[in-house]
C-alpha atoms as a PDB file:
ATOM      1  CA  UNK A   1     -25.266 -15.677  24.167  1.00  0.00           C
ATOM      2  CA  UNK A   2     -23.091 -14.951  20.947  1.00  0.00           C
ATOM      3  CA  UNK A   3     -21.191 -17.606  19.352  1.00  0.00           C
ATOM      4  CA  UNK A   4     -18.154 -16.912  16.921  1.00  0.00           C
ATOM      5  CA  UNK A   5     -16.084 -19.096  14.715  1.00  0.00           C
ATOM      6  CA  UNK A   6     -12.525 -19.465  15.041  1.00  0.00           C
ATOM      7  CA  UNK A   7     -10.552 -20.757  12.420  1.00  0.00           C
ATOM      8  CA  UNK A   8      -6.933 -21.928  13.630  1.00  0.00           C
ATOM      9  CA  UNK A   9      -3.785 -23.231  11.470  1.00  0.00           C
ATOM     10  CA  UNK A  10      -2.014 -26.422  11.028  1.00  0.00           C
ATOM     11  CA  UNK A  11       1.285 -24.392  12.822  1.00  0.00           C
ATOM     12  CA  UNK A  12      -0.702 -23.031  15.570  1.00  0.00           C
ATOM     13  CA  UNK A  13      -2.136 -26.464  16.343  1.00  0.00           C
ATOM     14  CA  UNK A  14       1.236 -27.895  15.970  1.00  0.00           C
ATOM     15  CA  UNK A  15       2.771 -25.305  18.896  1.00  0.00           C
ATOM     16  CA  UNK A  16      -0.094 -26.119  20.964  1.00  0.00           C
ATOM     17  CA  UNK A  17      -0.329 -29.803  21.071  1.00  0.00           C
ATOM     18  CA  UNK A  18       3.328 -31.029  19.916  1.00  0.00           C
ATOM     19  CA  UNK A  19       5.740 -28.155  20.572  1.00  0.00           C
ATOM     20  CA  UNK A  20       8.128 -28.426  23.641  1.00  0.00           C
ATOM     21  CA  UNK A  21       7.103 -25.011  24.564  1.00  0.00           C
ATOM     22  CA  UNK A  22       3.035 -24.711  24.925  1.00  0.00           C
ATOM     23  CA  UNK A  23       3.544 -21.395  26.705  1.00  0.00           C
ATOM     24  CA  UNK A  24       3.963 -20.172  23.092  1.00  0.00           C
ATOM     25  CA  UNK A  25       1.415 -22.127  21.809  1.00  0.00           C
ATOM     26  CA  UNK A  26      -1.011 -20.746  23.786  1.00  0.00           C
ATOM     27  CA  UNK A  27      -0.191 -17.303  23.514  1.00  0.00           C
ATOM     28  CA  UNK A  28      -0.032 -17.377  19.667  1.00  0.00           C
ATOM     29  CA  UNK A  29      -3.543 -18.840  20.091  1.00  0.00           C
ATOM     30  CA  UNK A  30      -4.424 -16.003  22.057  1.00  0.00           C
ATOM     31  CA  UNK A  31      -3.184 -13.493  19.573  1.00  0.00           C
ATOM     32  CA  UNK A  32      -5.337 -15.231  16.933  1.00  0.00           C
ATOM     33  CA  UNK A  33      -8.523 -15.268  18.671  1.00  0.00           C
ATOM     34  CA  UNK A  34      -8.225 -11.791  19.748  1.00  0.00           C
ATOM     35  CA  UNK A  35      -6.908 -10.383  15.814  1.00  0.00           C
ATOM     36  CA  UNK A  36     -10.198 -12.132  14.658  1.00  0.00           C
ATOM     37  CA  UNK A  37     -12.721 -11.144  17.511  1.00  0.00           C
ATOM     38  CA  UNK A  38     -11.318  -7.450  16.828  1.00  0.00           C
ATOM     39  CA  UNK A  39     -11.822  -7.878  13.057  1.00  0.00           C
ATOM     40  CA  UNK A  40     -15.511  -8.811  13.637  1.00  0.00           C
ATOM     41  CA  UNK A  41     -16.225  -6.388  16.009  1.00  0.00           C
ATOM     42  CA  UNK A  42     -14.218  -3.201  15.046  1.00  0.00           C
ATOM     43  CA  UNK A  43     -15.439  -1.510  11.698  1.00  0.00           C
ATOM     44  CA  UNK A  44     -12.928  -1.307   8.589  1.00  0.00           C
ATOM     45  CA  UNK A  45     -12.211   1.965   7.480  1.00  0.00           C
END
C-alpha cells in the first residue's frame, strides 16, 4: 500500500468547509490531488 502527501491551501480549505457552494470545494480539491498525484507519478521532461 502506497501512501502520498497532500498538501492543501488555506482557500481550498476555506471552499470546502465554509463556502456556500461545497460542490466547488470539492472539485477544486479534486483538481489538486490529481495535479500533484500526476506530478509524482509522470516524469518531467
Amino acid at each position: 500500500m502506497a501512501q502520498y502527501q497532500i498538501t492543501v491551501n488555506q482557500e481550498l480549505l476555506h471552499r470546502l468547509f465554509i463556502s456556500d457552494n461545497k460542490d466547488s470545494g470539492v472539485a477544486a480539491l479534486l483538481k489538486s490531488v490529481l495535479n500533484q498525484f500526476c506530478r509524482l507519478m509522470l516524469p518531467s521532461n
